[in-house]
C-alpha atoms as a PDB file:
ATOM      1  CA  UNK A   1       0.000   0.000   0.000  1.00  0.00           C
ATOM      2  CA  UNK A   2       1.686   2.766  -1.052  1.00  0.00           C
ATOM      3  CA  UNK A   3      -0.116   5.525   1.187  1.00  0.00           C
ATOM      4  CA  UNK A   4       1.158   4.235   4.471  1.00  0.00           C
ATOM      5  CA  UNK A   5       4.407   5.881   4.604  1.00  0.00           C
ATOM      6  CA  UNK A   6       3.047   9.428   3.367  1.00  0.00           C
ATOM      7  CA  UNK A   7       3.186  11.003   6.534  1.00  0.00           C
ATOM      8  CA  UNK A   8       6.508  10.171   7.372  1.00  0.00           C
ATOM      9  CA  UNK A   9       8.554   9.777   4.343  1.00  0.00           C
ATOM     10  CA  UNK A  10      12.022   8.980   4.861  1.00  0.00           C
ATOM     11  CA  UNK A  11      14.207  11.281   2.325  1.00  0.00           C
ATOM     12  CA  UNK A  12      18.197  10.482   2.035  1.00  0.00           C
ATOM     13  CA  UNK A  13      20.436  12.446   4.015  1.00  0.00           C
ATOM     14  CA  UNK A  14      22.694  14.575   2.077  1.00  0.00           C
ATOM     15  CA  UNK A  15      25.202  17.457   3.614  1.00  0.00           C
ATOM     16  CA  UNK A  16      27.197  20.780   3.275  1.00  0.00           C
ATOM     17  CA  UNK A  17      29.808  20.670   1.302  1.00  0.00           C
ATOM     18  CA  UNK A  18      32.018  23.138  -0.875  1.00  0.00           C
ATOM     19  CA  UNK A  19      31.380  25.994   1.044  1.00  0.00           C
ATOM     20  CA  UNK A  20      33.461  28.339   3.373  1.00  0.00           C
ATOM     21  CA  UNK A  21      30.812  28.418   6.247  1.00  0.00           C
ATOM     22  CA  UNK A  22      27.103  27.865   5.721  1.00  0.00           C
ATOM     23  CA  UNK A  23      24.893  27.978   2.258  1.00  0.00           C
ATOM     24  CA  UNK A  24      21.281  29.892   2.366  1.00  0.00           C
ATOM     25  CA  UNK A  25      17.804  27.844   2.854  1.00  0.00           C
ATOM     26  CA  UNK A  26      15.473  29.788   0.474  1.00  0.00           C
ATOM     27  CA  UNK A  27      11.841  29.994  -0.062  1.00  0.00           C
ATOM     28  CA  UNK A  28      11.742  29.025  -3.582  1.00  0.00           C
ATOM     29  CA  UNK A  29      14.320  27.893  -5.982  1.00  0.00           C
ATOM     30  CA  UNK A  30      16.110  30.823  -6.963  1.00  0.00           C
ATOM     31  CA  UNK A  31      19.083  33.074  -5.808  1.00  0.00           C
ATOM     32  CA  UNK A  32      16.609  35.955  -5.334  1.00  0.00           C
ATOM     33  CA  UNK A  33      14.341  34.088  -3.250  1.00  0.00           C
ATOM     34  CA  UNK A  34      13.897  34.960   0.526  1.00  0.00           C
ATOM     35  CA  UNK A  35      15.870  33.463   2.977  1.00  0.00           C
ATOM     36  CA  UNK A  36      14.724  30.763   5.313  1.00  0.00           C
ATOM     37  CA  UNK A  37      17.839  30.574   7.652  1.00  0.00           C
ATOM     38  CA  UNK A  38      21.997  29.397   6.815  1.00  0.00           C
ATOM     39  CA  UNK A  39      22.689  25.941   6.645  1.00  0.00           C
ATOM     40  CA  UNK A  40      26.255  25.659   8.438  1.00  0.00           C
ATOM     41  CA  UNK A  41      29.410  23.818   6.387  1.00  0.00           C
ATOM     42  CA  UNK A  42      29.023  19.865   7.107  1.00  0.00           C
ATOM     43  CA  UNK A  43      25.420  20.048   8.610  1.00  0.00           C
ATOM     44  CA  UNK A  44      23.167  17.356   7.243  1.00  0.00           C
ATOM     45  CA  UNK A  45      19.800  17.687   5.453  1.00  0.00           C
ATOM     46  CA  UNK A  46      16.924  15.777   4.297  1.00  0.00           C
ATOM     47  CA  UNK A  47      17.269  15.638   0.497  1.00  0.00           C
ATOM     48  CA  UNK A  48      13.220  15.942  -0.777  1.00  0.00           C
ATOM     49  CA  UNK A  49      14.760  15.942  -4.644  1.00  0.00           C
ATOM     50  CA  UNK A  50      16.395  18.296  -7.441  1.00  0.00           C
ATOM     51  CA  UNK A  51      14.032  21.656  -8.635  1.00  0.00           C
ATOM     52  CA  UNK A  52      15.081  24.237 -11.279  1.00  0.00           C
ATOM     53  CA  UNK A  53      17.850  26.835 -11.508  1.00  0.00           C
ATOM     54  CA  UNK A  54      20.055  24.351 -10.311  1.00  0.00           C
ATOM     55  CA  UNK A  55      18.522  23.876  -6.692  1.00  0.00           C
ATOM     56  CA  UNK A  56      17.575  21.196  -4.515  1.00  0.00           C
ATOM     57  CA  UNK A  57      14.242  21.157  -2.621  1.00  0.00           C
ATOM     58  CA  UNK A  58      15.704  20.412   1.190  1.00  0.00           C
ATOM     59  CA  UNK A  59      14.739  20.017   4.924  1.00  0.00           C
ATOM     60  CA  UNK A  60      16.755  20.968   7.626  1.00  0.00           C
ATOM     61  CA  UNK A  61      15.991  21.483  11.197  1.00  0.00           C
ATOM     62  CA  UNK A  62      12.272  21.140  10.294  1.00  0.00           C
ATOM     63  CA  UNK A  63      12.294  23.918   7.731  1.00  0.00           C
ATOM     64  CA  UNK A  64      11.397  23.219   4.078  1.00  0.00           C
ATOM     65  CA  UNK A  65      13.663  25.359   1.902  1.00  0.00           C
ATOM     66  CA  UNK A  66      15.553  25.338  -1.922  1.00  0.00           C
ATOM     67  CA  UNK A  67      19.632  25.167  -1.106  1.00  0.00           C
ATOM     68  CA  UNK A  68      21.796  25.272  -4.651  1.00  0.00           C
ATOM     69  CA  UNK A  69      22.494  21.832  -5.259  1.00  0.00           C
ATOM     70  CA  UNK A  70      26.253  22.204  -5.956  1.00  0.00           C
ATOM     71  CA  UNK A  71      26.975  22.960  -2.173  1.00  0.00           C
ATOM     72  CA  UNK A  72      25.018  19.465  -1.282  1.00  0.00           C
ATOM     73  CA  UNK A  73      26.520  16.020  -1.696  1.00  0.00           C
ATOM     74  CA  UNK A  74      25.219  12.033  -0.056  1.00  0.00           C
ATOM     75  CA  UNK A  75      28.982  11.869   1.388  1.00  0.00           C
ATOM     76  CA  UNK A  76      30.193  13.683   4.548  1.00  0.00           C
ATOM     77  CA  UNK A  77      33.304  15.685   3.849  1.00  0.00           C
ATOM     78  CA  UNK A  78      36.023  15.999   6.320  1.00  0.00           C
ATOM     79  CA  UNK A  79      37.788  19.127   6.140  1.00  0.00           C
ATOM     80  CA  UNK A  80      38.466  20.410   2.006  1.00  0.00           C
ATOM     81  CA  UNK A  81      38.993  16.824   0.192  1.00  0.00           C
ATOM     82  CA  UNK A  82      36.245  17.341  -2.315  1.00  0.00           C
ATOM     83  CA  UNK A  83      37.008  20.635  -3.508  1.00  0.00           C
ATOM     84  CA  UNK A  84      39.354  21.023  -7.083  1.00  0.00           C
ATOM     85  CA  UNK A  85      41.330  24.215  -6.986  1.00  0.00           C
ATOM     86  CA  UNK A  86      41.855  26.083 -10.056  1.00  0.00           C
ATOM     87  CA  UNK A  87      44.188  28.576 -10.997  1.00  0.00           C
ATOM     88  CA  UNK A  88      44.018  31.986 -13.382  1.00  0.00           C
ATOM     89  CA  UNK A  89      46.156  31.976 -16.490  1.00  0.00           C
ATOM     90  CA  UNK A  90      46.254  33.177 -19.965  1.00  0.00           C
ATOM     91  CA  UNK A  91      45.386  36.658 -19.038  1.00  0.00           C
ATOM     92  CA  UNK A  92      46.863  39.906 -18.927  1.00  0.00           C
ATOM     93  CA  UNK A  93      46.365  40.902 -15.324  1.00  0.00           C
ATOM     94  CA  UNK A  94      42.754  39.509 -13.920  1.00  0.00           C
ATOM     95  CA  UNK A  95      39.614  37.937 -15.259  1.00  0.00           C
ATOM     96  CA  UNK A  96      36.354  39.012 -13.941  1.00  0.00           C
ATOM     97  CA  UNK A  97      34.044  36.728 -11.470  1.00  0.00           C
ATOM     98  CA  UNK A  98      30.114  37.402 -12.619  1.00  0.00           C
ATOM     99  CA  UNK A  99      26.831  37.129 -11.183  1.00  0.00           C
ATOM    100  CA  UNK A 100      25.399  34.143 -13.942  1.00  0.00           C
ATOM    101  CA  UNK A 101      27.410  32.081 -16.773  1.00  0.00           C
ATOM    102  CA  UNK A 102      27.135  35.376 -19.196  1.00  0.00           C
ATOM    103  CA  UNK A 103      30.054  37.598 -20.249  1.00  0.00           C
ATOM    104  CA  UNK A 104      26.817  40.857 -19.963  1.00  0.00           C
ATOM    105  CA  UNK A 105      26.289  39.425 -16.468  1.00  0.00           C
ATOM    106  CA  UNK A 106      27.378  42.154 -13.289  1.00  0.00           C
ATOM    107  CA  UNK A 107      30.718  42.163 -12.213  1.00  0.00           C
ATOM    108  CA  UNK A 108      31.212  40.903  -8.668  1.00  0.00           C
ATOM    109  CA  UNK A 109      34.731  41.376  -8.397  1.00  0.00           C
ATOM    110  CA  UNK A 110      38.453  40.932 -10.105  1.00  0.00           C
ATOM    111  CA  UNK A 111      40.476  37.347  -9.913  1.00  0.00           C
ATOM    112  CA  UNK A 112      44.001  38.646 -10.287  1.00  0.00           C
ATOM    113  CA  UNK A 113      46.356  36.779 -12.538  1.00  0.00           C
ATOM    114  CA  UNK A 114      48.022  33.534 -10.459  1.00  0.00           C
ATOM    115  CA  UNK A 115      45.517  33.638  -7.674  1.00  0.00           C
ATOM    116  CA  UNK A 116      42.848  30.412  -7.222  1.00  0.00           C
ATOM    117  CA  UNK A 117      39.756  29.610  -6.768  1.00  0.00           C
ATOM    118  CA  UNK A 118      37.730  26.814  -5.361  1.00  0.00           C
ATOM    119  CA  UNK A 119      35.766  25.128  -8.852  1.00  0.00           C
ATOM    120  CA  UNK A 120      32.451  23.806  -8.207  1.00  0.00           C
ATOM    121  CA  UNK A 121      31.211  22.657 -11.720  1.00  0.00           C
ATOM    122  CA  UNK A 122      30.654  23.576 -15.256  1.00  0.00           C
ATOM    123  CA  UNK A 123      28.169  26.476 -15.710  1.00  0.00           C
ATOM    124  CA  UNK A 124      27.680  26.015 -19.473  1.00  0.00           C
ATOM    125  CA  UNK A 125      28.180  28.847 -22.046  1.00  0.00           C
ATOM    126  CA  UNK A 126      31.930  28.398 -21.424  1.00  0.00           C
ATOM    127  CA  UNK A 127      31.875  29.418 -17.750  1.00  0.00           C
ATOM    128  CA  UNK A 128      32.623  27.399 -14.678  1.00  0.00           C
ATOM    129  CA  UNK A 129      30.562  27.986 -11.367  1.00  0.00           C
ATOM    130  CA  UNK A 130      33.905  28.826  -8.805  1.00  0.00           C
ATOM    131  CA  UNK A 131      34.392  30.896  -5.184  1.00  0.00           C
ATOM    132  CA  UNK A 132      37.347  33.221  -4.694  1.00  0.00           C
ATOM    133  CA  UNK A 133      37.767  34.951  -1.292  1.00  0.00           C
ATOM    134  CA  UNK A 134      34.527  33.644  -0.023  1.00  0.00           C
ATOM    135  CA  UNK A 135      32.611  34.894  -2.904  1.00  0.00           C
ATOM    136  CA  UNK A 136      30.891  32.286  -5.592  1.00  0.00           C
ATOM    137  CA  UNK A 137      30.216  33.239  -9.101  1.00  0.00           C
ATOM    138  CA  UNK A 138      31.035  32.498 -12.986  1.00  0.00           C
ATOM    139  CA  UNK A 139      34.455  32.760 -14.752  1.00  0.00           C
ATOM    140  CA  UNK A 140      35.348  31.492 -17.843  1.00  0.00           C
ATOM    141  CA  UNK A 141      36.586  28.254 -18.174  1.00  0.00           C
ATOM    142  CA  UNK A 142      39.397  29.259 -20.816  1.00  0.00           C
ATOM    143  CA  UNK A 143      41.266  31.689 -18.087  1.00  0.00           C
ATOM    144  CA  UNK A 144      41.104  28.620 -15.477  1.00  0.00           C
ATOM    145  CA  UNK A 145      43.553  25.754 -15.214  1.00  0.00           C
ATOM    146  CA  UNK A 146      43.123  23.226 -12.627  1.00  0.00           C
ATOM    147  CA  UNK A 147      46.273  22.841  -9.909  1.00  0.00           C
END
């Protein structure tokens, strides 16, 4: 009978990973979307399944939320062994870290020639999804190499 574990489901646990200190629970899947509450590096979730945008419907500590997928993963992670470091080359002096995988997307800041970043995934259009100094956003892939 398929109706008599509706009320308690039992969803995978899944945890916080890639991340310098917590990730954002929000109301819908989106980066705009309100905030529920931070999710704290290596906490563990209840994984309900993926959604759009790149998100994964979540609860944690009884809140239903959206948390981006890419900061979520089935296997604990002790200290940083899961993340691939990447390094700027082929540029002049710095290549610019932007708000979506667009070269017309905003500028959040300047990766300076040499200096690495923490690479989460491919991003499509030629961008990778990275952080650099605590900050996660798109850079294209050409200007990265990884360590």
């Amino acid at each position: 009978n398929s109706s008599e574990n509706s009320r308690q489901q039992s969803y995978p646990t899944y945890y916080v990973v890639n991340c310098r200190e917590s990730i954002t629970l929000r109301m819908s899947p989106s980066t705009s979307a309100s905030e529920i509450c931070q999710i704290p590096l290596g906490a563990s979730v209840s994984y309900v399944g993926g959604a759009e945008n790149g998100f994964s419907k979540v609860i944690y500590n009884g809140n239903t939320g959206y948390a981006l997928s890419s900061y979520l993963s089935p296997d604990a992670v002790v200290g940083n062994g899961t993340e691939k470091v990447y390094e700027v080359v082929n540029c002049q002096e710095s290549i610019t870290l932007r708000t979506s995988p667009s070269t017309s997307a905003s500028e959040i800041c300047q990766i300076p020639l040499g200096e690495t970043v923490i690479f989460y995934g491919e991003a499509g259009n030629g961008f990778y999804q990275v952080e650099y100094g605590g900050k996660s956003g798109y850079a294209l892939a050409s200007y990265l190499r990884r360590v």
